[in-house]
PDB file of N, CA and C in Angstrom:
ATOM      1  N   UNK A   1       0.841  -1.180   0.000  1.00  0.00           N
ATOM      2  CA  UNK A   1       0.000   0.000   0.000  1.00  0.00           C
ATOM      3  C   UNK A   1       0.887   1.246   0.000  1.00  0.00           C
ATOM      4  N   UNK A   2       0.625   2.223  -0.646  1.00  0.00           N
ATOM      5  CA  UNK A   2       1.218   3.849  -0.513  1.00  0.00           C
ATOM      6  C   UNK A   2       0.688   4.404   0.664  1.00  0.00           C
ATOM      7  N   UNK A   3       2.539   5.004   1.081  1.00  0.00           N
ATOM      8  CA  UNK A   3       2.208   5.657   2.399  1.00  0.00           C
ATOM      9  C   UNK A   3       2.385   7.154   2.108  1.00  0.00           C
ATOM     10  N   UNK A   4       2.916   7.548   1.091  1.00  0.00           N
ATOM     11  CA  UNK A   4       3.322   9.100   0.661  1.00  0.00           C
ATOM     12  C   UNK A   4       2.051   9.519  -0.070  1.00  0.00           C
ATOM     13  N   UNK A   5       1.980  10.891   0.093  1.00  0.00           N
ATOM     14  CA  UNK A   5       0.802  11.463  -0.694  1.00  0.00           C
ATOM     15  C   UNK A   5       0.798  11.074  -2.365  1.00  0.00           C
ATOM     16  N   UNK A   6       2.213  11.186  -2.842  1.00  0.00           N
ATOM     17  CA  UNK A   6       2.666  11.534  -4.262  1.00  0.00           C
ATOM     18  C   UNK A   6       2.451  10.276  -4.868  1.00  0.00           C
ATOM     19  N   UNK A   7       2.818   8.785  -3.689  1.00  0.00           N
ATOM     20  CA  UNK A   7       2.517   7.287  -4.269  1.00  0.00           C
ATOM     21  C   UNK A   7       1.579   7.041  -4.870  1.00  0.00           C
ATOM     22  N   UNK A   8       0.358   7.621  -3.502  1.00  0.00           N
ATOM     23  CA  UNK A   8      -0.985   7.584  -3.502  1.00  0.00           C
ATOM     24  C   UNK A   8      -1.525   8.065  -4.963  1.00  0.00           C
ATOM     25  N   UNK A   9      -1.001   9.127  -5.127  1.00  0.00           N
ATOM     26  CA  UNK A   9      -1.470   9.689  -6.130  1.00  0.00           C
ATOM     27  C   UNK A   9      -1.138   9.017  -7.573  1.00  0.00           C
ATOM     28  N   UNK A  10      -0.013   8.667  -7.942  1.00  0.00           N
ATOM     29  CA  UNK A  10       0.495   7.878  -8.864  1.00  0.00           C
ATOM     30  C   UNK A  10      -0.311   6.416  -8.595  1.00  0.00           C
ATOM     31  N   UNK A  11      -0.878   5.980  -7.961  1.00  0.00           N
ATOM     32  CA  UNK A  11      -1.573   4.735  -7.840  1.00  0.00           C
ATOM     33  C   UNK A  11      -2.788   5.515  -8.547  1.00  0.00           C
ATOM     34  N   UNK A  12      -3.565   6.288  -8.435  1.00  0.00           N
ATOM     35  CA  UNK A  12      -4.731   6.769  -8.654  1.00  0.00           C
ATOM     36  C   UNK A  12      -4.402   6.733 -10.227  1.00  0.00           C
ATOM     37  N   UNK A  13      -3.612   7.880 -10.315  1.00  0.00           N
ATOM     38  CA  UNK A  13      -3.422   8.028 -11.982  1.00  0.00           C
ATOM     39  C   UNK A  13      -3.038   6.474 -13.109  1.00  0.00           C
ATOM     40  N   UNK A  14      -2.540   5.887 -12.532  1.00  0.00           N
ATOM     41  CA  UNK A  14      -1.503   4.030 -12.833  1.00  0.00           C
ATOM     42  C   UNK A  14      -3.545   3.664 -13.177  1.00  0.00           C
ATOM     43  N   UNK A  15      -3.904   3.762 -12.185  1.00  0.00           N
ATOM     44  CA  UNK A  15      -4.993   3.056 -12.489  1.00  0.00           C
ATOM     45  C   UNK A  15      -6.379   3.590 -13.411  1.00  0.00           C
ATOM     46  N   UNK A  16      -6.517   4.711 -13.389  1.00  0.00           N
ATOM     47  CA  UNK A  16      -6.796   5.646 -14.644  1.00  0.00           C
ATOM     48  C   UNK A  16      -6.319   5.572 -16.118  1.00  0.00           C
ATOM     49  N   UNK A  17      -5.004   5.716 -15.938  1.00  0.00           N
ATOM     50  CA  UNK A  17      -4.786   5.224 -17.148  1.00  0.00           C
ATOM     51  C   UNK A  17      -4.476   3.843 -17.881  1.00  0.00           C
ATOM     52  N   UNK A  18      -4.728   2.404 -17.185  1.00  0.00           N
ATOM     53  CA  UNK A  18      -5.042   1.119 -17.419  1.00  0.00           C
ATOM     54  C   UNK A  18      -6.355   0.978 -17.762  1.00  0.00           C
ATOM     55  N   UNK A  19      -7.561   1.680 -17.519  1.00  0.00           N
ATOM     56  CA  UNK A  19      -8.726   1.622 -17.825  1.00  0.00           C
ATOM     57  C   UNK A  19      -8.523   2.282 -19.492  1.00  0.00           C
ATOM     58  N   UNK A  20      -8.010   3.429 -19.173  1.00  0.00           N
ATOM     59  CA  UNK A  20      -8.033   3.981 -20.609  1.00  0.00           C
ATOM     60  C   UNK A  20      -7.328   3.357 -21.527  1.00  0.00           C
ATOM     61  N   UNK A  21      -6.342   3.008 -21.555  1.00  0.00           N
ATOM     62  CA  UNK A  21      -5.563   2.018 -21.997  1.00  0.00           C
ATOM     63  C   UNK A  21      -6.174   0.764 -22.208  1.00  0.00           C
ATOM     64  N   UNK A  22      -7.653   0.005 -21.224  1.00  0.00           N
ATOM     65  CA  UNK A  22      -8.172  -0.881 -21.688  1.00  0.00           C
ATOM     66  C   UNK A  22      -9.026  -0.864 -22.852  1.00  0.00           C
ATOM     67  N   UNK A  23      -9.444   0.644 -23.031  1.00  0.00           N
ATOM     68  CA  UNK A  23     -11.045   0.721 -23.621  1.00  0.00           C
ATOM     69  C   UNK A  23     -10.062   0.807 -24.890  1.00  0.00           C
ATOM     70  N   UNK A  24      -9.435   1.732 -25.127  1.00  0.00           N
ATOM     71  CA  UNK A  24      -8.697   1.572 -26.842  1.00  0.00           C
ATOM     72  C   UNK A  24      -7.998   0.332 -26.941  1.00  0.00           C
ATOM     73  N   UNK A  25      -7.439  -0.467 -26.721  1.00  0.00           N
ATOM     74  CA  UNK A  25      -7.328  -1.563 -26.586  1.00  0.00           C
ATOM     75  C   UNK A  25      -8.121  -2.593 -27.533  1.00  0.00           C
ATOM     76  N   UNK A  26      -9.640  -2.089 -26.125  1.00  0.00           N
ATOM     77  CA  UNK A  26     -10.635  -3.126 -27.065  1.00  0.00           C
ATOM     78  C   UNK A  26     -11.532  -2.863 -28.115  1.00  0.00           C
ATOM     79  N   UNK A  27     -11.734  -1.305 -28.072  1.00  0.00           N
ATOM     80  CA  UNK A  27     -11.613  -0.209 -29.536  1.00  0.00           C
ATOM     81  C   UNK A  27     -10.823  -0.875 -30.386  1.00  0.00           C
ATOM     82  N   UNK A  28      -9.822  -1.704 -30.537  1.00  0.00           N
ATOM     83  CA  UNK A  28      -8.575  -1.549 -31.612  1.00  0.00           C
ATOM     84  C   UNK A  28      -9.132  -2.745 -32.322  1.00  0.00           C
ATOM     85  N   UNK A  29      -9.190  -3.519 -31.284  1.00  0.00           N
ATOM     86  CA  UNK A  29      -9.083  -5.399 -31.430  1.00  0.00           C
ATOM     87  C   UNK A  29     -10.435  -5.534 -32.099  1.00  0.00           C
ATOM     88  N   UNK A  30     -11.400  -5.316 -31.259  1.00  0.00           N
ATOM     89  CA  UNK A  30     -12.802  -5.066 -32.354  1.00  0.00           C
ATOM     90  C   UNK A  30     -12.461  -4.775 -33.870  1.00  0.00           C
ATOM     91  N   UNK A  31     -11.780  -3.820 -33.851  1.00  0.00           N
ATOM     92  CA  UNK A  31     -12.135  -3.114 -35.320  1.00  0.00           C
ATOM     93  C   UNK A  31     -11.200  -3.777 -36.257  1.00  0.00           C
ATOM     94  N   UNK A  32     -10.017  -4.437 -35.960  1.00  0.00           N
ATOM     95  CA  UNK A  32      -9.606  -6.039 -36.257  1.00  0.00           C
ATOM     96  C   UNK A  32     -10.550  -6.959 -36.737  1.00  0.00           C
ATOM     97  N   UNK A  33     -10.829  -7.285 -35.329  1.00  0.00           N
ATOM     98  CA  UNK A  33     -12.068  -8.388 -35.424  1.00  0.00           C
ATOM     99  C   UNK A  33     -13.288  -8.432 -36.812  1.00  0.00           C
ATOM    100  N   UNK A  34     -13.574  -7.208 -36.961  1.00  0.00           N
ATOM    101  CA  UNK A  34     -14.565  -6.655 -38.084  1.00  0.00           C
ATOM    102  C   UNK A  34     -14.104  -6.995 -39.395  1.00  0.00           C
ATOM    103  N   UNK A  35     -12.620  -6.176 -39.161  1.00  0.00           N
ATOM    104  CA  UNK A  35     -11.742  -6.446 -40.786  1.00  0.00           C
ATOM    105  C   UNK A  35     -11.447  -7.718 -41.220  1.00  0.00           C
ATOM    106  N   UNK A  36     -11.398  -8.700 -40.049  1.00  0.00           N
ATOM    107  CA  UNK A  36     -10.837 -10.257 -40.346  1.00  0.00           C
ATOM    108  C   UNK A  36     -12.176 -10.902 -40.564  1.00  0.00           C
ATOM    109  N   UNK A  37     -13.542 -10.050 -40.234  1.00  0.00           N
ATOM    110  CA  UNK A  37     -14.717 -10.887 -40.130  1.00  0.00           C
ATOM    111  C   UNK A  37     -14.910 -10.425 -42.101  1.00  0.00           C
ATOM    112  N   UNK A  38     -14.660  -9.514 -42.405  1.00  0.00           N
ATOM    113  CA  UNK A  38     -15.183  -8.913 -43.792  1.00  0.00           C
ATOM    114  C   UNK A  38     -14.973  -9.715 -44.502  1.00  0.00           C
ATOM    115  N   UNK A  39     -13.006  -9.356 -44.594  1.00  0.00           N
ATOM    116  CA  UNK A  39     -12.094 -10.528 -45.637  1.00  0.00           C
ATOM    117  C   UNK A  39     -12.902 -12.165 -45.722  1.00  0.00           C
ATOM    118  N   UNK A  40     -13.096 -13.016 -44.251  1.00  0.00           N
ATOM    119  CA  UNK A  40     -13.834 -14.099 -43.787  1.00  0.00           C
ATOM    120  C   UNK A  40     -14.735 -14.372 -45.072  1.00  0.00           C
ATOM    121  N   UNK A  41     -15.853 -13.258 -45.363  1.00  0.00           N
ATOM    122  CA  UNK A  41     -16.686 -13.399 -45.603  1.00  0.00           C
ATOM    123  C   UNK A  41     -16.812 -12.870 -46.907  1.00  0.00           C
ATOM    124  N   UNK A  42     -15.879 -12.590 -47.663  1.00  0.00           N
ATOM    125  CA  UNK A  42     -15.480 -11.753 -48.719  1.00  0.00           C
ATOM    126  C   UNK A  42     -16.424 -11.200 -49.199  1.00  0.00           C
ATOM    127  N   UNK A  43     -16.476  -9.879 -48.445  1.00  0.00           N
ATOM    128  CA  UNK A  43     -16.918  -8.268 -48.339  1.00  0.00           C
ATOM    129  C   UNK A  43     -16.261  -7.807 -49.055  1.00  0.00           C
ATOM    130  N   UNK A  44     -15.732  -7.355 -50.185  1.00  0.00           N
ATOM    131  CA  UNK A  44     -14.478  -6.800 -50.355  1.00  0.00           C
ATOM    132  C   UNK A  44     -14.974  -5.168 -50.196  1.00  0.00           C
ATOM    133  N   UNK A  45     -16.133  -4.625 -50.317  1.00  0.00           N
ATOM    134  CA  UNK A  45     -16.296  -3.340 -50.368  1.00  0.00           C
ATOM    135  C   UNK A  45     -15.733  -2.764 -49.068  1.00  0.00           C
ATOM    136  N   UNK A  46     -16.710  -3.543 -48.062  1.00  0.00           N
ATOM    137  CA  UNK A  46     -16.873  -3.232 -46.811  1.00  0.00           C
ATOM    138  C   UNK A  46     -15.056  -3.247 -45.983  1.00  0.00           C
ATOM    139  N   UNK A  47     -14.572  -4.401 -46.537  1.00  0.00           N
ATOM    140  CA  UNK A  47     -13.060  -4.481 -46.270  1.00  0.00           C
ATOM    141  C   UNK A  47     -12.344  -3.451 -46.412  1.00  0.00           C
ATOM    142  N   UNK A  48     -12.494  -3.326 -48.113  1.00  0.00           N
ATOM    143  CA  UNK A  48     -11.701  -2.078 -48.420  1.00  0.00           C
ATOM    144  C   UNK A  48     -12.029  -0.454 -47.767  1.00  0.00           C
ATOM    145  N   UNK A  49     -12.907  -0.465 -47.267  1.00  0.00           N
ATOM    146  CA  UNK A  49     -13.602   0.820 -46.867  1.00  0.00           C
ATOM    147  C   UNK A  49     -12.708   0.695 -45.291  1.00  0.00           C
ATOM    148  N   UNK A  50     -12.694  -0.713 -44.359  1.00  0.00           N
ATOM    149  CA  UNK A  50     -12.644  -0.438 -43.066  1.00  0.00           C
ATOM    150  C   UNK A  50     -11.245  -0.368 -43.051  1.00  0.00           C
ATOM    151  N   UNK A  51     -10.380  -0.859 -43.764  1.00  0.00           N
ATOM    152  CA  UNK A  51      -8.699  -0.695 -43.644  1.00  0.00           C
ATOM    153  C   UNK A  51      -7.976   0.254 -43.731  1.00  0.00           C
ATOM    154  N   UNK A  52      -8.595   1.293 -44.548  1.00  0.00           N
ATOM    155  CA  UNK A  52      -8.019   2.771 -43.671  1.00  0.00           C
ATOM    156  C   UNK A  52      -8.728   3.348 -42.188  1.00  0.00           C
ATOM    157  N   UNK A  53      -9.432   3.011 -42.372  1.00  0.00           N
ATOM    158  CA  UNK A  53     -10.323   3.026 -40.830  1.00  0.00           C
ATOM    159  C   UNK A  53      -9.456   2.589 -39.753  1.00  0.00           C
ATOM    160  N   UNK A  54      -9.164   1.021 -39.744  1.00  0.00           N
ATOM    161  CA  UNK A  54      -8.129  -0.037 -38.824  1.00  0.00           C
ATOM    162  C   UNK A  54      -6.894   0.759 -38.835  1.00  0.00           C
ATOM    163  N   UNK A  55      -6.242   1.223 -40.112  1.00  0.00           N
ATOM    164  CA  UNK A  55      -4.943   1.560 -40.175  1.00  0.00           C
ATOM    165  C   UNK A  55      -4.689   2.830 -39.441  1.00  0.00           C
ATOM    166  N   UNK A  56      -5.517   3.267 -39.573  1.00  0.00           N
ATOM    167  CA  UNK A  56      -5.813   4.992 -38.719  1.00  0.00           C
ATOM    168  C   UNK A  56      -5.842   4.993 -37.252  1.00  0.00           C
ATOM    169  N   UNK A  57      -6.654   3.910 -36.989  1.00  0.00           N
ATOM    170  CA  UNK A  57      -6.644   3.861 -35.249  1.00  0.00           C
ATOM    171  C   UNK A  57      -5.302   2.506 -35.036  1.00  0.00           C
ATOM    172  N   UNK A  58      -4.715   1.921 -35.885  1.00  0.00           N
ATOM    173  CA  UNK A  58      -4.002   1.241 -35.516  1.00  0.00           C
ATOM    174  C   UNK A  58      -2.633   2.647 -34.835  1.00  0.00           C
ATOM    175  N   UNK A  59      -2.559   3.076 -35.849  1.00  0.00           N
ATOM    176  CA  UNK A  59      -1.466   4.691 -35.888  1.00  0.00           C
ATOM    177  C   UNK A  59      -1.868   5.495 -34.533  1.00  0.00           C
ATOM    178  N   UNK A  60      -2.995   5.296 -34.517  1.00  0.00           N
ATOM    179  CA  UNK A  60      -3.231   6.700 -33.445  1.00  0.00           C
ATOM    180  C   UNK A  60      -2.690   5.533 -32.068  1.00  0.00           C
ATOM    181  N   UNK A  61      -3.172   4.265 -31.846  1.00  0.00           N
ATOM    182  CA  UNK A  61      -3.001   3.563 -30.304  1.00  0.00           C
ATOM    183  C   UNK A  61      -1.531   3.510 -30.765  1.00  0.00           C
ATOM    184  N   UNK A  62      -0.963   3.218 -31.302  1.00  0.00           N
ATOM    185  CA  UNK A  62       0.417   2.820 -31.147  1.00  0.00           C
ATOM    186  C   UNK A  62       1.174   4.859 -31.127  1.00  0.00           C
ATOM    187  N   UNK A  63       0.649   5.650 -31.606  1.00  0.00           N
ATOM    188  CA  UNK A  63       1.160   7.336 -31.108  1.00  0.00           C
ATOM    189  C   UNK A  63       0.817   7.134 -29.867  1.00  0.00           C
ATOM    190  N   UNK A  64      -0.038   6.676 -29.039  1.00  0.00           N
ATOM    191  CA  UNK A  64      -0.570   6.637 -27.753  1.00  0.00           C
ATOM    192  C   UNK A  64       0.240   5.805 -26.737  1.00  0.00           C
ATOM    193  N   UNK A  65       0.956   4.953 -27.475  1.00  0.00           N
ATOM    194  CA  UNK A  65       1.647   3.941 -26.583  1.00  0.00           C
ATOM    195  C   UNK A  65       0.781   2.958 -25.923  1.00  0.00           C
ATOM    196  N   UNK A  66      -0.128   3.125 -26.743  1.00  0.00           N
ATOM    197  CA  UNK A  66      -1.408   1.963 -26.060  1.00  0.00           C
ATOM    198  C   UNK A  66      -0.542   0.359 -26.539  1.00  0.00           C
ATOM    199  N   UNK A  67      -0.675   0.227 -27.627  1.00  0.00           N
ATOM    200  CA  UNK A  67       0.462  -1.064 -28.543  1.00  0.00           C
ATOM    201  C   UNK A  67       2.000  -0.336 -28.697  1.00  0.00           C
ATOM    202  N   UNK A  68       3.037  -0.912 -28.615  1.00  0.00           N
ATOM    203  CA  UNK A  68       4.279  -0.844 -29.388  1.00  0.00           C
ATOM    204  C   UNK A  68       4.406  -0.595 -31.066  1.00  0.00           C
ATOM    205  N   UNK A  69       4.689   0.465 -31.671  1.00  0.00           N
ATOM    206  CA  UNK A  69       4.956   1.231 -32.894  1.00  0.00           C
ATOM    207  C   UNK A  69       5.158  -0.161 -33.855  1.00  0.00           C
ATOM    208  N   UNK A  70       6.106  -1.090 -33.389  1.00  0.00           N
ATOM    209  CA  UNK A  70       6.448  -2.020 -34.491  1.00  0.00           C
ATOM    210  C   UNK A  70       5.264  -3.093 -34.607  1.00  0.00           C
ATOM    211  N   UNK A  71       4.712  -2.917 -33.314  1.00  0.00           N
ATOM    212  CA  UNK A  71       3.318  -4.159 -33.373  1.00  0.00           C
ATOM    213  C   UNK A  71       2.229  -3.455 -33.905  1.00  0.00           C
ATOM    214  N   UNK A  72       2.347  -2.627 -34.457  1.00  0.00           N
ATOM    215  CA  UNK A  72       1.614  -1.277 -34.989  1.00  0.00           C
ATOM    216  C   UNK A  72       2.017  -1.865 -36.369  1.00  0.00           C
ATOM    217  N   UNK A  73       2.693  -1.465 -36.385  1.00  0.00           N
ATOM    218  CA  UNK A  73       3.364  -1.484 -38.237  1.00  0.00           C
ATOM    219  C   UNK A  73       3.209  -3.110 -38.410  1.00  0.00           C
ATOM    220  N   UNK A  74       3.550  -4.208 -37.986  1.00  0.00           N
ATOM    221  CA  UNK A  74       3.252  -5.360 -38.310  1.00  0.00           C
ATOM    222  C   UNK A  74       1.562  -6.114 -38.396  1.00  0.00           C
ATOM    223  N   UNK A  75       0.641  -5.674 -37.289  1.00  0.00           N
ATOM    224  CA  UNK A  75      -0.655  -5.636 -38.008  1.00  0.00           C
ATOM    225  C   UNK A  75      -0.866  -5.206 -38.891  1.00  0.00           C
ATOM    226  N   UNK A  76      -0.404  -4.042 -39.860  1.00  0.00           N
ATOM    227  CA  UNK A  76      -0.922  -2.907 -40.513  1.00  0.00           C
ATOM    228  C   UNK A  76      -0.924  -3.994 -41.655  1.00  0.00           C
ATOM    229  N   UNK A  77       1.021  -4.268 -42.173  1.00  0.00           N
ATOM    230  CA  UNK A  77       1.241  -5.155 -42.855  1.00  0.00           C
ATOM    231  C   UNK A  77       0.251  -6.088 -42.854  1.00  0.00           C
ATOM    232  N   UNK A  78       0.210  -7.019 -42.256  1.00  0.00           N
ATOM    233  CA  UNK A  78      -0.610  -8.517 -42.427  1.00  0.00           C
ATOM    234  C   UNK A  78      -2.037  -7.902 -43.001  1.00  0.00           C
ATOM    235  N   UNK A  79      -2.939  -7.263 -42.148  1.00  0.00           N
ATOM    236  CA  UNK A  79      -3.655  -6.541 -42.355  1.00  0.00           C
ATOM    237  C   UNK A  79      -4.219  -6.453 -44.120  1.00  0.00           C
ATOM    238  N   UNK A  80      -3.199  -5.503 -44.450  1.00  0.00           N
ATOM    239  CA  UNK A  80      -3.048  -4.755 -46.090  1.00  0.00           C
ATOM    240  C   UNK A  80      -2.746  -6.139 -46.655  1.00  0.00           C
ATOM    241  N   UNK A  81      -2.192  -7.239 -46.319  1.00  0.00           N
ATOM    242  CA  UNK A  81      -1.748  -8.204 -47.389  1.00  0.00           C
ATOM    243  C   UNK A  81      -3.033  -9.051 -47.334  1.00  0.00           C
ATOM    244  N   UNK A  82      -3.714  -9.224 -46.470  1.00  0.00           N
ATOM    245  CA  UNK A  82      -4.983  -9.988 -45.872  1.00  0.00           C
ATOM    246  C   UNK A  82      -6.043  -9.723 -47.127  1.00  0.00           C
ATOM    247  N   UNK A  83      -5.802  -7.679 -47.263  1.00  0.00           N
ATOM    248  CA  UNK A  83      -7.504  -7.486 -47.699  1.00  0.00           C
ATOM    249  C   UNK A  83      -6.887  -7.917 -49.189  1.00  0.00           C
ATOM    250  N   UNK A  84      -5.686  -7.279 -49.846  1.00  0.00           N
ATOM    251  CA  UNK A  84      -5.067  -7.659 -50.731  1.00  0.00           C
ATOM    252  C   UNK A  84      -5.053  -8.736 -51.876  1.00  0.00           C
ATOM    253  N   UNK A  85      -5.292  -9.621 -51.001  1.00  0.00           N
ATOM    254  CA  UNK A  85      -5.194 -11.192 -51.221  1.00  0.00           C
ATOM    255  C   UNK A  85      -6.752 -11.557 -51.839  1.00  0.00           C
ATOM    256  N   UNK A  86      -7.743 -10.586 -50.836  1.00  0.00           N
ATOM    257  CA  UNK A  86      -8.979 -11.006 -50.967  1.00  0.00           C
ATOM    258  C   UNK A  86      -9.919 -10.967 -52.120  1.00  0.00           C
TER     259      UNK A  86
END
């Protein structure tokens, strides 16, 4: 447990921003989930429409430090070769 005011406080914020950090998270993975459900189902409109969509919030969580930049750039890839393919 924190015995300093400043701990205390950094516990408060630590845990504030894990929530926020959860919700884009599952903002991200969803909108994954959607793009892998399209390709699945070969949507190609709907695909092609949501992959700048995915690629956009993939960019913004990984500027956020929500994901790591390179795990950023390596979904993006698979991603683009996925709808590509389709």
């Amino acid at each position: 447990m924190a015995h300093s005011k400043s701990a205390k406080k950094r516990v408060r914020q630590n845990e504030e921003q894990r929530l926020r950090n959860r919700h884009h998270r599952s903002r991200l993975r969803t909108a994954i989930k959607q793009l892998r459900a399209a390709v699945a189902a070969g949507d190609k409109d709907t695909s092609q429409e949501q992959l700048p969509r995915t690629i956009a919030l993939l960019d913004r969580m990984a500027g956020r430090r929500v994901i790591h930049r390179n795990a950023a750039a390596r979904t993006k890839s698979r991603l683009s070769r996925l709808v590509a393919k389709n």
